[in-house]
Protein backbone atom coordinates (compact mmCIF):
# COMPACT_ATOMS: atom_id res chain seq x y z
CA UNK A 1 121.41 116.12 73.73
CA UNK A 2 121.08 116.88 69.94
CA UNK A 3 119.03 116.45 67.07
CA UNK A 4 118.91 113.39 65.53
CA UNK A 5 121.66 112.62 63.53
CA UNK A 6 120.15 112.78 59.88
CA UNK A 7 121.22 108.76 59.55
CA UNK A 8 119.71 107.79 62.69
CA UNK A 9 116.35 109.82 61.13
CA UNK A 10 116.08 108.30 57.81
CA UNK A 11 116.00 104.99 60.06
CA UNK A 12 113.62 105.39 62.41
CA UNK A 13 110.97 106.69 59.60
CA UNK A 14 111.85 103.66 57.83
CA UNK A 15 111.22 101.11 60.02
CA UNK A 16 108.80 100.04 62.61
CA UNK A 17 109.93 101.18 66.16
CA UNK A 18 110.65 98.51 69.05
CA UNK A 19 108.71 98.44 71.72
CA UNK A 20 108.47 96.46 75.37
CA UNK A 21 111.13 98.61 77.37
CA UNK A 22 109.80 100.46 80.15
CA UNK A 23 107.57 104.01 79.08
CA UNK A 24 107.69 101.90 75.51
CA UNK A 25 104.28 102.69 73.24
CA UNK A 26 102.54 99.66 72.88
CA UNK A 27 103.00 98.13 70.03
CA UNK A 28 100.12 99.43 67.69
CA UNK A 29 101.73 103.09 68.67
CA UNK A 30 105.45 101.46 67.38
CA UNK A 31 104.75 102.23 63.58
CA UNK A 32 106.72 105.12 62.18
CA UNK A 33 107.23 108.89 63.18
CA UNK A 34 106.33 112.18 61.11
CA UNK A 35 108.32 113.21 58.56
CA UNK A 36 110.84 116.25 59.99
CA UNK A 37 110.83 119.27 58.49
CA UNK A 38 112.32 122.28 60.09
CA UNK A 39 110.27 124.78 58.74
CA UNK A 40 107.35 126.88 59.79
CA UNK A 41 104.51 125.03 59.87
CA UNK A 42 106.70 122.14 60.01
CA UNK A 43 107.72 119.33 62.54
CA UNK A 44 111.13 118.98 64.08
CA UNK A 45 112.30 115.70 65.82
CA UNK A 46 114.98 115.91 68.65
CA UNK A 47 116.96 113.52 70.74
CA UNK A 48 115.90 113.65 73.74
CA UNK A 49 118.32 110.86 75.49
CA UNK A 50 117.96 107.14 76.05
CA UNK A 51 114.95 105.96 76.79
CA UNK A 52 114.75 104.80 80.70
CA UNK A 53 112.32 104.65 82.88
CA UNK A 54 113.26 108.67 83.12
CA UNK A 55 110.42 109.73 80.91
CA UNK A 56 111.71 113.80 80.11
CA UNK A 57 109.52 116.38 80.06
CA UNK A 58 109.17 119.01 77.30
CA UNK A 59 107.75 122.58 76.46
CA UNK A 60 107.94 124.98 73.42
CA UNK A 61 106.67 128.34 73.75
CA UNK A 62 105.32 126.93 77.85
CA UNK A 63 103.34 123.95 75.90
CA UNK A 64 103.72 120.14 76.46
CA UNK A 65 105.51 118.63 73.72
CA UNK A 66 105.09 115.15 72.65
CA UNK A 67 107.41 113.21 73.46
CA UNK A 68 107.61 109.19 72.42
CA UNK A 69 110.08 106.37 72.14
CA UNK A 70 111.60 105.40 69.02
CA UNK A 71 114.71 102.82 68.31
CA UNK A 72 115.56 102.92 72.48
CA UNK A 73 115.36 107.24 72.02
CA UNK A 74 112.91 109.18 73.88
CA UNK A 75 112.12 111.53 70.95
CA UNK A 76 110.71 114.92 70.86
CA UNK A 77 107.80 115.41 68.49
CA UNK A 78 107.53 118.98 68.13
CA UNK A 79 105.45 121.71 66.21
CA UNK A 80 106.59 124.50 64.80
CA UNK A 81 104.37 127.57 64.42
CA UNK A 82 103.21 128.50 60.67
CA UNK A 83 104.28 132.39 61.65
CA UNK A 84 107.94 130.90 62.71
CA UNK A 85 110.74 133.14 61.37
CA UNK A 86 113.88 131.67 60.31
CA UNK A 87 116.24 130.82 62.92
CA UNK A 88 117.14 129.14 66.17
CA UNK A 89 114.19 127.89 68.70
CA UNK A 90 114.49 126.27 71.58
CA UNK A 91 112.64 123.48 73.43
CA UNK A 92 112.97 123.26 77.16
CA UNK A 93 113.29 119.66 78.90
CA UNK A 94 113.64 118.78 82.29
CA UNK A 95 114.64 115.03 83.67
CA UNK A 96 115.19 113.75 86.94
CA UNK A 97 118.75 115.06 86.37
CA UNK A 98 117.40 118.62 85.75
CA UNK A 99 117.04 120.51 83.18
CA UNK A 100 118.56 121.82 79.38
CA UNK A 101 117.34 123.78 76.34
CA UNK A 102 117.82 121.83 73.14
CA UNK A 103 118.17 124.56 70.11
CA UNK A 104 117.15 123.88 66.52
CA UNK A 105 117.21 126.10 63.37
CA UNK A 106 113.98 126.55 61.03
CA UNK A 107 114.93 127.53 57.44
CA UNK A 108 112.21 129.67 55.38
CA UNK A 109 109.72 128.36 53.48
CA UNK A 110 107.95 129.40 50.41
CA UNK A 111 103.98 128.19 50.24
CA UNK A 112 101.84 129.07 47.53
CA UNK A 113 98.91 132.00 46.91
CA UNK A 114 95.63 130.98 46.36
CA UNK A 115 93.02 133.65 45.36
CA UNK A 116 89.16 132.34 46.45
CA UNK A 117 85.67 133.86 45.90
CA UNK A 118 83.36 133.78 47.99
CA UNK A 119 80.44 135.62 49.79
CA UNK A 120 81.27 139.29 50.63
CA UNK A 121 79.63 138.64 54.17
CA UNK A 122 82.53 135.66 54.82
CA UNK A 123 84.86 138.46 54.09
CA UNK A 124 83.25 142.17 55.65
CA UNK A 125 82.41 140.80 58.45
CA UNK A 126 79.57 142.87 60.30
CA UNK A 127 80.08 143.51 63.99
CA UNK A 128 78.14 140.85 65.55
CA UNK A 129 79.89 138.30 62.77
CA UNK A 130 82.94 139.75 63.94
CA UNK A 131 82.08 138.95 67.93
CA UNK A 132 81.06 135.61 66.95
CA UNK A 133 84.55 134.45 65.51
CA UNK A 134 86.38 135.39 68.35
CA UNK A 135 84.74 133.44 70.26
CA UNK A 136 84.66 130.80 68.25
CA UNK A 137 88.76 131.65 67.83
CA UNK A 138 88.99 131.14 71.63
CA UNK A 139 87.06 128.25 71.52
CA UNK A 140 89.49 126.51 69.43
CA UNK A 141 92.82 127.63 71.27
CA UNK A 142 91.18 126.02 74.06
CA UNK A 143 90.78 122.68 72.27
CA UNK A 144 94.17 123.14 71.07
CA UNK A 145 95.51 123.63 74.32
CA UNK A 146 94.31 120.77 76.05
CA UNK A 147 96.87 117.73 76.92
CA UNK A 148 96.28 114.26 77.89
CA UNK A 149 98.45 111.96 79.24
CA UNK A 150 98.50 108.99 77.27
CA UNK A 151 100.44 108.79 73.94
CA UNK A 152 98.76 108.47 70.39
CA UNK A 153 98.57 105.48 68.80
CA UNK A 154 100.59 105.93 66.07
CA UNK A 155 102.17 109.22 63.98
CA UNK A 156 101.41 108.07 60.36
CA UNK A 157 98.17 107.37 59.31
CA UNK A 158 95.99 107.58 56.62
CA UNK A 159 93.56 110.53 55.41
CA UNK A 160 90.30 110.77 57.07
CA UNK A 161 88.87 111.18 53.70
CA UNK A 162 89.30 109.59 50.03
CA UNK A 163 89.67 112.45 46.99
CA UNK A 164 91.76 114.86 45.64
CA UNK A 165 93.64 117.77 47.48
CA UNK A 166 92.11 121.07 46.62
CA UNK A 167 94.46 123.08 48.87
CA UNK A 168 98.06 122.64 50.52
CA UNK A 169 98.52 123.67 54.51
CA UNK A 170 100.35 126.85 54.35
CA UNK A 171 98.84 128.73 50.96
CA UNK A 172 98.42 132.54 51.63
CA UNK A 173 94.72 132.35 50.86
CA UNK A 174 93.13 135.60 49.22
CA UNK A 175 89.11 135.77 49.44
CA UNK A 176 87.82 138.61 47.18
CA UNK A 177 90.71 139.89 46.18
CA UNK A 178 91.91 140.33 50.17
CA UNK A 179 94.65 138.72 51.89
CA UNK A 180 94.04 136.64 55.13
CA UNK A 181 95.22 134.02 57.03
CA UNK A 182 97.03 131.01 55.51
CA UNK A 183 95.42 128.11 55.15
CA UNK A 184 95.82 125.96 58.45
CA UNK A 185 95.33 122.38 57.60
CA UNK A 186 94.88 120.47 54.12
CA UNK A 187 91.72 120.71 52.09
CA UNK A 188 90.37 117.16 50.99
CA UNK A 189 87.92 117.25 47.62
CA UNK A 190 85.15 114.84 48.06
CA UNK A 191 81.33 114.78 47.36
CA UNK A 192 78.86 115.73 49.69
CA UNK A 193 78.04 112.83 52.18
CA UNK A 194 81.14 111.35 51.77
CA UNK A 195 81.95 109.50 55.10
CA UNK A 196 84.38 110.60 57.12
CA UNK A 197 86.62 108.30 59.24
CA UNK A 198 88.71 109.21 62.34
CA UNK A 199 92.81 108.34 61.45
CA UNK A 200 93.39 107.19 64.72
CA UNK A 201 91.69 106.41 67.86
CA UNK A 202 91.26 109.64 70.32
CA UNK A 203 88.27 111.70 72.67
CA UNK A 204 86.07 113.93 71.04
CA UNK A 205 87.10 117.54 72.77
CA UNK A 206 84.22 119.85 70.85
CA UNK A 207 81.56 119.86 68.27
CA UNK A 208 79.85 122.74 66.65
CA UNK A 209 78.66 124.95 63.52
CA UNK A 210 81.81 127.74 63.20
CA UNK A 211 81.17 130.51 60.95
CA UNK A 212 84.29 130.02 59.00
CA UNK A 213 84.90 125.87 59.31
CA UNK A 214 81.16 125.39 59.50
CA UNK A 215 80.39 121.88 61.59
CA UNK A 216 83.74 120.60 62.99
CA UNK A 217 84.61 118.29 65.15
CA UNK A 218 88.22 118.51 67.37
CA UNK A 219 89.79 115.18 68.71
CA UNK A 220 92.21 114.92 71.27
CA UNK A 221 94.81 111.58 70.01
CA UNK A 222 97.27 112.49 73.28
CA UNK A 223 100.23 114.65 74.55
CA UNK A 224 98.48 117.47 72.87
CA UNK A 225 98.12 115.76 69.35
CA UNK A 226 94.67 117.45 68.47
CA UNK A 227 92.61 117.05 64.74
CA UNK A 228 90.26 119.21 63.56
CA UNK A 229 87.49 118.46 60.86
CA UNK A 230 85.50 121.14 59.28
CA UNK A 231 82.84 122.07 56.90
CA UNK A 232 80.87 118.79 57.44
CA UNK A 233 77.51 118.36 56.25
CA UNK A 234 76.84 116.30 59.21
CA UNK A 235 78.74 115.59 62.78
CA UNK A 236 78.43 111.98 64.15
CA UNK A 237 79.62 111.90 67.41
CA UNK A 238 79.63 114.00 70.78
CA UNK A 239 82.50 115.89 72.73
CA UNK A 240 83.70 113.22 75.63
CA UNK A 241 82.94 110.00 72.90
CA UNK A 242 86.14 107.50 73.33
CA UNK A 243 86.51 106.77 69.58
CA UNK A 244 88.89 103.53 67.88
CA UNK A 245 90.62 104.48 64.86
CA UNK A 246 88.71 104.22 61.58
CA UNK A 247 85.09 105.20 63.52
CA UNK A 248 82.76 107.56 60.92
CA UNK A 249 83.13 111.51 62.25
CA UNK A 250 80.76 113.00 60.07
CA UNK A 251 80.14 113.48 56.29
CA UNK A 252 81.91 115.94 53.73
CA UNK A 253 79.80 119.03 52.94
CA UNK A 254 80.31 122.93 51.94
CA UNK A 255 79.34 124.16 55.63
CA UNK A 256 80.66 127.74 56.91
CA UNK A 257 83.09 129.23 54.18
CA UNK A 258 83.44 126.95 51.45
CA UNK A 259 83.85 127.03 47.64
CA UNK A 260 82.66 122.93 47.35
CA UNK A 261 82.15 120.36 49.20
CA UNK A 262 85.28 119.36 50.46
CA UNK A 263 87.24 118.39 54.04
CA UNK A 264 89.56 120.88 55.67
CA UNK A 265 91.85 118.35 58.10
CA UNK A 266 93.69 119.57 60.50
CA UNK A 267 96.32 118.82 62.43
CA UNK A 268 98.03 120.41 65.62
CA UNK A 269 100.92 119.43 68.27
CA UNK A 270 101.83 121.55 71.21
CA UNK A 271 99.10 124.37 70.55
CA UNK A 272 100.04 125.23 66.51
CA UNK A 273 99.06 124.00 63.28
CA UNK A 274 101.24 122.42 61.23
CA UNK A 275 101.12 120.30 58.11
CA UNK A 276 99.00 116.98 57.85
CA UNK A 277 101.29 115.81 54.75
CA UNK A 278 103.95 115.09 57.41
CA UNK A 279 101.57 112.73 59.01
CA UNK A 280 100.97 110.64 55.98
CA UNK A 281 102.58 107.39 54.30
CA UNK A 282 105.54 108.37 52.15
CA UNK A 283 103.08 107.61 49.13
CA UNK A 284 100.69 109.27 50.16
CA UNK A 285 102.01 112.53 51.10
């Protein structure tokens, strides 16, 4: 088992994938996979064998990986943390005829600074502030930890929201003249009360008001595909709520720690963030 070989790649994100074999996604799943990119933050696709009725199993870092079927391939979908180092990783898979370590190199990446201003209480956080994101930190991990079953739909897919991108996934974000965290999804420009539409079908996991993403909603898509909405001005729909794809979330507002009224999207696979861009239409990306 490999890597895809880079011909075999540029095919399968070309085309629409078959389906109808045994384990197959159904059909409105068989569209068109993310765009790989090995580096942090990224998404790497490997080979995971031919696709029988032997579904494999696979982990990175002891979560579930995705894992669909693509051009008669099962295919590893996996996510690759935004504080990756350059170098090998490995993903471990186990089959009915046991189980292998597939190894893949992530190259460095270079993102972008942005410098923000904003409230010195989003910044110096007080004490009881301070308790209140960790929670709220903990809360999320869970979300981002959970795993379902049943594939998603598809793995390209339109924004949730129609505007302008007003910040990249990955910038090293500076607030006040402070560095913190980068920036963990992609920030969609929009005006307040904009609606905002679900990309694909999926189960509400949480709703709430955050003190950094303000009102967000998480949705689980499957096989630990989760998507993450923040700073709405309002939230639509209630944790458990089976959703189809294109159903309204919410509306855009400036909620939590916001400059404008905008969307922060994001996206995570096996437990870390990586970039929505990968997720979009060639053209739109």
């Amino acid at each position: 088992m490999s890597t895809l070989a880079r011909g075999a790649l540029a095919a399968l994100l070309a085309a629409p994938l078959a389906a109808g074999a045994s384990g197959a996604l159904p059909a409105a799943a068989a569209t068109a996979l993310p765009t790989r990119s090995a580096v942090p933050g990224g998404v790497e696709l490997l080979d995971l064998g031919a696709a029988t009725a032997d579904r494999p199993e696979a982990r990175a870092d002891g979560h579930r990986v995705l894992v669909v079927q693509a051009a008669g391939r099962w295919v590893a979908v996996v996510g690759i943390p935004l504080a990756a180092l350059p170098g090998n990783r490995s993903v471990d898979v186990r089959t009915g005829a046991g189980h292998d370590a597939l190894t893949f190199a992530v190259a460095d990446k270079a993102y972008p600074r942005q410098s923000l201003k904003v409230a010195p209480a989003q910044v110096d956080l007080s004490a009881r502030d301070l308790a209140r994101v960790r929670a709220e930190h903990e809360r999320i991990d869970g979300a981002l930890a959970h795993y379902s079953p049943s594939p998603p739909e598809t793995l390209r897919f339109a924004p949730p929201v129609g505007g302008r991108r007003s910040s990249s996934f990955g910038m090293r974000r500076v607030f006040n003249g402070e560095a913190r965290n980068p920036h963990s999804g992609m920030d969609i420009a929009a005006a307040r009360g904009t609606p905002v539409s679900l990309p694909l079908a999926g189960t509400v996991l949480d709703t709430g008001r955050f003190f950094f993403n303000g009102n967000t909603v998480l949705v689980d898509h499957g096989e630990g595909l989760i998507t993450m909405y923040c700073h709405l001005s309002a939230i639509d729909v209630r944790p458990g709520q089976r959703l189809a794809a294109g159903a309204r979330l919410g509306a855009v507002g400036n909620t939590g720690r916001a400059t404008g009224p905008h969307l922060h999207w994001g996206i995570a696979l096996n437990g870390v963030w990586v970039d929505p861009a990968l997720f979009l239409p060639p053209d739109a990306s």
